[in-house]
PDB file of N, CA and C in Angstrom:
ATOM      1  N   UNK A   1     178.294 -73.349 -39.880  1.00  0.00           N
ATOM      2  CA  UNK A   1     176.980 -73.477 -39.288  1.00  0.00           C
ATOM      3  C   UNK A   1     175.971 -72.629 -40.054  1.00  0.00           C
ATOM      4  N   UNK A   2     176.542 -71.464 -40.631  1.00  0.00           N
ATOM      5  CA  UNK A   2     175.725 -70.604 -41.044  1.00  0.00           C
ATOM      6  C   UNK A   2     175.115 -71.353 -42.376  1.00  0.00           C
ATOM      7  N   UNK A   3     175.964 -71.733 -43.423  1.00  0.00           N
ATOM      8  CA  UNK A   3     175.583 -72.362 -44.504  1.00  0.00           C
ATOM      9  C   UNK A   3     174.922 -73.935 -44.254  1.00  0.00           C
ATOM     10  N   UNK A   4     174.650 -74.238 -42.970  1.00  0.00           N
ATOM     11  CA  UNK A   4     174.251 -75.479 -42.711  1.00  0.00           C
ATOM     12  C   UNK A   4     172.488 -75.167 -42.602  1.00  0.00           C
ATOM     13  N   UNK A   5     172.023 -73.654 -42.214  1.00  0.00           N
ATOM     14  CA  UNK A   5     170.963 -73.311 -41.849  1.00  0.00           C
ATOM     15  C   UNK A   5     170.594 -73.639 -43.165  1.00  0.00           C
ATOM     16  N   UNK A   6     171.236 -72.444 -44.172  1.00  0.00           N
ATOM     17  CA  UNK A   6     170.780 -71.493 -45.217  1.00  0.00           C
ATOM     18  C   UNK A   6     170.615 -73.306 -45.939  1.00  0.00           C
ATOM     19  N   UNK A   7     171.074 -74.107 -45.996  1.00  0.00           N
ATOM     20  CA  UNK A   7     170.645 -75.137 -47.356  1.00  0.00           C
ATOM     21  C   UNK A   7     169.596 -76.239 -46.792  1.00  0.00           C
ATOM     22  N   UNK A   8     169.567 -76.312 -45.048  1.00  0.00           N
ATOM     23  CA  UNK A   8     168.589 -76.858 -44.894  1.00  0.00           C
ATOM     24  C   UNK A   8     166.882 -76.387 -45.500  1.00  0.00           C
ATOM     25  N   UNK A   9     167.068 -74.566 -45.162  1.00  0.00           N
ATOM     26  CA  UNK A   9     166.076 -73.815 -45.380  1.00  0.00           C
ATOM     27  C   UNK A   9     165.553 -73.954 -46.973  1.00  0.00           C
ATOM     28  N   UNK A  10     166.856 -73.900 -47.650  1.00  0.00           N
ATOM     29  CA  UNK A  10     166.647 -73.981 -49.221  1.00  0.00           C
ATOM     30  C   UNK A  10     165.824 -75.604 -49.411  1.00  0.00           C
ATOM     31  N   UNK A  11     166.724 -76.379 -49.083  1.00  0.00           N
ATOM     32  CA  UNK A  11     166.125 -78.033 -49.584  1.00  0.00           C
ATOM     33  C   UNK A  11     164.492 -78.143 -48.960  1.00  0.00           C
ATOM     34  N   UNK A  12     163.974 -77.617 -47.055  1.00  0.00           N
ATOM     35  CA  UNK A  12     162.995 -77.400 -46.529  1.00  0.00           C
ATOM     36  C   UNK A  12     162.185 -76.934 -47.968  1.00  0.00           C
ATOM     37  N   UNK A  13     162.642 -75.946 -47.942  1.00  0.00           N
ATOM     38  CA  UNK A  13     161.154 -75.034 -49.056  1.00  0.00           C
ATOM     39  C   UNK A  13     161.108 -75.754 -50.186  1.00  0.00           C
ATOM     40  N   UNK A  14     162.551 -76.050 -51.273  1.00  0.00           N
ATOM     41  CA  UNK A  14     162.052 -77.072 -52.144  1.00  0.00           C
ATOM     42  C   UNK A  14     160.930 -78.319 -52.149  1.00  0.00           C
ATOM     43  N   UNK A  15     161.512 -79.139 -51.214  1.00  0.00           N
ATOM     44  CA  UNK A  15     160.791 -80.148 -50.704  1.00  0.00           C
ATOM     45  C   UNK A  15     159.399 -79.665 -50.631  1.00  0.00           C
ATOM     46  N   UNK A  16     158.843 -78.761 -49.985  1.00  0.00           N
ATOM     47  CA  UNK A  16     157.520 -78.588 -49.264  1.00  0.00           C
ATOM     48  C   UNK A  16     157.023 -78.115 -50.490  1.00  0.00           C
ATOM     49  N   UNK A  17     157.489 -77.732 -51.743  1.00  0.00           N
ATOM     50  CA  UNK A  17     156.681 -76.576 -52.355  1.00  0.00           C
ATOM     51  C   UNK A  17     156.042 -78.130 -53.349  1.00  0.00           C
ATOM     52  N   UNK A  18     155.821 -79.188 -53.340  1.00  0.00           N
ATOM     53  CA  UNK A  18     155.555 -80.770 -53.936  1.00  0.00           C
ATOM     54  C   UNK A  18     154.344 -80.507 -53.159  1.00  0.00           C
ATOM     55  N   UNK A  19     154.458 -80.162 -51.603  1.00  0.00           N
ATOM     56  CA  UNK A  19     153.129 -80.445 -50.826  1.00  0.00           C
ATOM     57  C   UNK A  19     151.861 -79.319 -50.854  1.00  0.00           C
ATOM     58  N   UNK A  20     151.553 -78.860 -52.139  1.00  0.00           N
ATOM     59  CA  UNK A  20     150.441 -77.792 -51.881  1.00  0.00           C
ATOM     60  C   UNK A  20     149.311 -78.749 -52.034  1.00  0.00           C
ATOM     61  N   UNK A  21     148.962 -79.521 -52.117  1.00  0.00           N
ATOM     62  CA  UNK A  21     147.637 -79.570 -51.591  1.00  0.00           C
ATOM     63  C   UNK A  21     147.553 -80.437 -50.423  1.00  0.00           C
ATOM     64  N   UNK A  22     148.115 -79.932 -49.041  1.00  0.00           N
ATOM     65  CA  UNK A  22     148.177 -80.343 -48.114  1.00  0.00           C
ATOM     66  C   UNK A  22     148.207 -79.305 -47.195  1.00  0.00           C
ATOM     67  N   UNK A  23     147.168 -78.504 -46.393  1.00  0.00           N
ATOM     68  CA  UNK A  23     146.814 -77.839 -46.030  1.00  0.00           C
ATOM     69  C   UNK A  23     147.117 -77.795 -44.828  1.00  0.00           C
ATOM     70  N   UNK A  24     147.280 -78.370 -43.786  1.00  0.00           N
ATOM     71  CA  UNK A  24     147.764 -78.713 -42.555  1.00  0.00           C
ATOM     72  C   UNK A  24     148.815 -78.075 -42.148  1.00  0.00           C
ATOM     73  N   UNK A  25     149.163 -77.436 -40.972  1.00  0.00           N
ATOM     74  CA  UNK A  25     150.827 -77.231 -40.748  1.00  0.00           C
ATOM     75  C   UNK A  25     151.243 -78.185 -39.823  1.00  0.00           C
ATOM     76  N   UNK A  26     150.773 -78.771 -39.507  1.00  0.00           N
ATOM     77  CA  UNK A  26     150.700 -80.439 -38.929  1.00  0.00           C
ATOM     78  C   UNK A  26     151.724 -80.932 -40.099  1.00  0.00           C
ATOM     79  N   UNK A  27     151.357 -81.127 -40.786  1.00  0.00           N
ATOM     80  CA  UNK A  27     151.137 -81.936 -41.692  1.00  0.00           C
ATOM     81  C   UNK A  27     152.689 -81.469 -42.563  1.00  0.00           C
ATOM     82  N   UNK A  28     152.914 -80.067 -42.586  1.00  0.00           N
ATOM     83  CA  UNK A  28     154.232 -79.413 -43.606  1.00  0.00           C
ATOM     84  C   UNK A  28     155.032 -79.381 -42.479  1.00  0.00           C
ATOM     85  N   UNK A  29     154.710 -79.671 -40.847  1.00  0.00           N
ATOM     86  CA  UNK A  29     155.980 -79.325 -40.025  1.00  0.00           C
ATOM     87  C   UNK A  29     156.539 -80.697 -40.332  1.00  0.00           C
ATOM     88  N   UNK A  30     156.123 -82.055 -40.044  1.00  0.00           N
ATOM     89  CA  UNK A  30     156.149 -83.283 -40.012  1.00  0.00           C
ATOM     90  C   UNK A  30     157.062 -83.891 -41.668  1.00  0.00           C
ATOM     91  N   UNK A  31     156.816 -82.792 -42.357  1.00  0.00           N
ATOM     92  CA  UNK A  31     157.604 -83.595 -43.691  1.00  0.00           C
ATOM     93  C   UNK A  31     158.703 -82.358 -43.778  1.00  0.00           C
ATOM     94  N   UNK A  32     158.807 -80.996 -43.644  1.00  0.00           N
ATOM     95  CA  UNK A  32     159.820 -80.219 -43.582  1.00  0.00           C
ATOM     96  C   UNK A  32     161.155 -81.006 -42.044  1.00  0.00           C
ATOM     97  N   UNK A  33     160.493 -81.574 -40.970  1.00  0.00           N
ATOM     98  CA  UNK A  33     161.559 -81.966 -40.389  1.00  0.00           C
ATOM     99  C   UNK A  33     162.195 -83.059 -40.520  1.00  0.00           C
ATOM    100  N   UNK A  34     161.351 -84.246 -41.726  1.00  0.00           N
ATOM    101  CA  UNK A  34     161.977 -85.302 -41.930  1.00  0.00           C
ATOM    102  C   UNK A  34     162.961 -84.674 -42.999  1.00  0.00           C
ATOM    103  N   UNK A  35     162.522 -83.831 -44.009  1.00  0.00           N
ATOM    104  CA  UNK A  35     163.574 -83.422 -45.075  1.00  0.00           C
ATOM    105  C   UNK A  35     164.737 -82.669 -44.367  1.00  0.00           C
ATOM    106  N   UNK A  36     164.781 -82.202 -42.900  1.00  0.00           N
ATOM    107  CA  UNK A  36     165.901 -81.192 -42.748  1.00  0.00           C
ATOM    108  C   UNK A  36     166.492 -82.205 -41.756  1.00  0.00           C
ATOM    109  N   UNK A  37     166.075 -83.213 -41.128  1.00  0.00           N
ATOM    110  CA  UNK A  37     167.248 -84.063 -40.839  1.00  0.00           C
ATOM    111  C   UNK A  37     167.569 -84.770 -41.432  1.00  0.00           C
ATOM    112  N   UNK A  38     167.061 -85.558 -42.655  1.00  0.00           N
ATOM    113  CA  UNK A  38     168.163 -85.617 -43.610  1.00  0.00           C
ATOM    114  C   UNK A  38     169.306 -85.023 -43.972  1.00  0.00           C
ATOM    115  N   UNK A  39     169.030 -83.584 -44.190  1.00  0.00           N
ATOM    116  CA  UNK A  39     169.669 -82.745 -44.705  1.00  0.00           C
ATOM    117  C   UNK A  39     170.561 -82.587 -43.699  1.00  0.00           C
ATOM    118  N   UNK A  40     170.331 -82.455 -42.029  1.00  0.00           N
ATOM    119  CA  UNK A  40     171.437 -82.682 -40.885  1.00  0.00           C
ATOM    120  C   UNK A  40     172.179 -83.461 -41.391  1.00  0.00           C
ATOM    121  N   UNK A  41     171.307 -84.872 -40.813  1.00  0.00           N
ATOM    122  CA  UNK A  41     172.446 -85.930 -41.454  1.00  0.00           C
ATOM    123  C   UNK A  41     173.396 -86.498 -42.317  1.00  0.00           C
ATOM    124  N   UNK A  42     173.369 -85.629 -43.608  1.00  0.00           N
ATOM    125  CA  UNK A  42     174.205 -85.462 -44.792  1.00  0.00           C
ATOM    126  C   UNK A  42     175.040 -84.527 -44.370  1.00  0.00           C
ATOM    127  N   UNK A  43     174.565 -82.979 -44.188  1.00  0.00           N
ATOM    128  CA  UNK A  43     175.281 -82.106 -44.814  1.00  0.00           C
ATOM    129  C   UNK A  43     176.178 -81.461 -43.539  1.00  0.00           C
ATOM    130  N   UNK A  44     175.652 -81.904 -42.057  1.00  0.00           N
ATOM    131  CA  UNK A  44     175.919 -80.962 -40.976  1.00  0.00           C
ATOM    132  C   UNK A  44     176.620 -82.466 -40.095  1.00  0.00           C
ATOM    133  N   UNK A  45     176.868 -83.310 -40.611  1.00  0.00           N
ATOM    134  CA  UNK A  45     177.843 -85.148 -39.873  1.00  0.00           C
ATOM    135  C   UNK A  45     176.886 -85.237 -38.715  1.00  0.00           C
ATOM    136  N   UNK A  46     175.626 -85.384 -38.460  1.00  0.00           N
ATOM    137  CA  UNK A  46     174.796 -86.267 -37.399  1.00  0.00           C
ATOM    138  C   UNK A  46     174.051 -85.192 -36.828  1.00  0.00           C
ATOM    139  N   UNK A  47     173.722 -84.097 -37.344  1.00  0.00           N
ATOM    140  CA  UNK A  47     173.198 -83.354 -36.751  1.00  0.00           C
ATOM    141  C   UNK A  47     171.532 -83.189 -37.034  1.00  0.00           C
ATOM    142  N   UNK A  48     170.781 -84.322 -36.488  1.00  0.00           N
ATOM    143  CA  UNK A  48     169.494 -84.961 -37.048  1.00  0.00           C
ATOM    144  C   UNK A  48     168.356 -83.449 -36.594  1.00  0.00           C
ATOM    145  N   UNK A  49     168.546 -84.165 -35.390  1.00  0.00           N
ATOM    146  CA  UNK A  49     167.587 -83.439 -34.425  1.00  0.00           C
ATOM    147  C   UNK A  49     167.593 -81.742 -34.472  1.00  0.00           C
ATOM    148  N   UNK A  50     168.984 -80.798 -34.926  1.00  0.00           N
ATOM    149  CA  UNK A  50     168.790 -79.523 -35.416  1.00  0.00           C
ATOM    150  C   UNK A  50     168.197 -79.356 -36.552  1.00  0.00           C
ATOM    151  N   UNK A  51     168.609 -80.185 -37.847  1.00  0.00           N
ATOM    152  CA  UNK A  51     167.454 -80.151 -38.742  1.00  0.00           C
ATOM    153  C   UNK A  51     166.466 -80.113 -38.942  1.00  0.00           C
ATOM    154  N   UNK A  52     165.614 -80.996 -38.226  1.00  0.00           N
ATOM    155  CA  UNK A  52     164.666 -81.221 -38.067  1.00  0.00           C
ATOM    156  C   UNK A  52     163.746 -80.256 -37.444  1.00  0.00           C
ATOM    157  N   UNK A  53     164.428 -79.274 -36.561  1.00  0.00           N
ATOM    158  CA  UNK A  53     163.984 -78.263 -35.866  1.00  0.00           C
ATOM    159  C   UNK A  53     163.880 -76.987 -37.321  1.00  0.00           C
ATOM    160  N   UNK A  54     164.360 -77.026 -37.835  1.00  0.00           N
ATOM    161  CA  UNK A  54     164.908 -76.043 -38.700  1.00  0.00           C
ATOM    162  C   UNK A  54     163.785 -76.568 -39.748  1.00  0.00           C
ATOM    163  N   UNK A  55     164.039 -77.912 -40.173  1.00  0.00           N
ATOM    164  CA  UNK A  55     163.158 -77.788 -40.916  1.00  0.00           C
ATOM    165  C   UNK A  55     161.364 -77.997 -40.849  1.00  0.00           C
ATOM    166  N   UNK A  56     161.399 -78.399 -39.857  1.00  0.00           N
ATOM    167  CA  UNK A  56     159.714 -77.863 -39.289  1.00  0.00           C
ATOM    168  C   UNK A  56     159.876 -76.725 -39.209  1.00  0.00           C
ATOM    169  N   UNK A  57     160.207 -75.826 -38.747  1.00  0.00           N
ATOM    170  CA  UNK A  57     159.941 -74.285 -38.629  1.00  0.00           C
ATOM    171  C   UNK A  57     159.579 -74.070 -40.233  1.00  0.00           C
ATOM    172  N   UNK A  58     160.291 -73.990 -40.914  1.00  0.00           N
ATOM    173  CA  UNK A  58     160.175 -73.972 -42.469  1.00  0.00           C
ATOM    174  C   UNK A  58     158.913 -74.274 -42.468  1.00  0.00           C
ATOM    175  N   UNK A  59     158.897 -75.844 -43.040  1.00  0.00           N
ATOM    176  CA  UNK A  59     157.445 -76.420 -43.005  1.00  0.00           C
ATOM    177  C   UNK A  59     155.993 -75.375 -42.466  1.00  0.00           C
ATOM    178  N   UNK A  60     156.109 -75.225 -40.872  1.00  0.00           N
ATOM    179  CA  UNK A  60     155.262 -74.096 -40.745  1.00  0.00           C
ATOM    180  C   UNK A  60     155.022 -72.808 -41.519  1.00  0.00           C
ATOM    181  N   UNK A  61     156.033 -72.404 -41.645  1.00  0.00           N
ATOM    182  CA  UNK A  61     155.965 -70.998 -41.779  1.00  0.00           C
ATOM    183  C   UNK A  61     155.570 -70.961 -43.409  1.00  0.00           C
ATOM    184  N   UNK A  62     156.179 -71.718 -44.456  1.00  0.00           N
ATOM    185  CA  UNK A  62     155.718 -71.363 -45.899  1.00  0.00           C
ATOM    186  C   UNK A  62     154.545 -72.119 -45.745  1.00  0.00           C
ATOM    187  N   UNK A  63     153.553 -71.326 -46.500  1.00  0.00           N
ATOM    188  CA  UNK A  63     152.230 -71.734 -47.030  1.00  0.00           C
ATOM    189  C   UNK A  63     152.200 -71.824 -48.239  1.00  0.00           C
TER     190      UNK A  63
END
């Protein structure tokens, strides 16, 4: 579980760091949680909806 956080968080920030000129945290929660349930859904066997949590938080939080 632990390494399920840590690579959502990693792929989250990769992903988002494409979106700088998108200013919104609207806007970085909404594409950090589509990239981290992906990343559920690959890496954690169906676990959409924690990703997604995980990776909106991300999304928010890096500017």
């Amino acid at each position: 579980m632990h390494r399920f956080f840590i690579v959502t968080t990693v792929v989250s920030t990769l992903g988002l760091s494409a979106c700088n000129e998108l200013n919104s945290d609207l806007e970085r929660a909404v594409v950090g949680g589509a990239i981290g349930c992906a990343a559920g859904e690959v890496l954690a066997n169906g676990r959409c909806v924690e990703g997604a949590v995980v990776g909106a938080g991300v999304g928010v939080l890096t500017n």
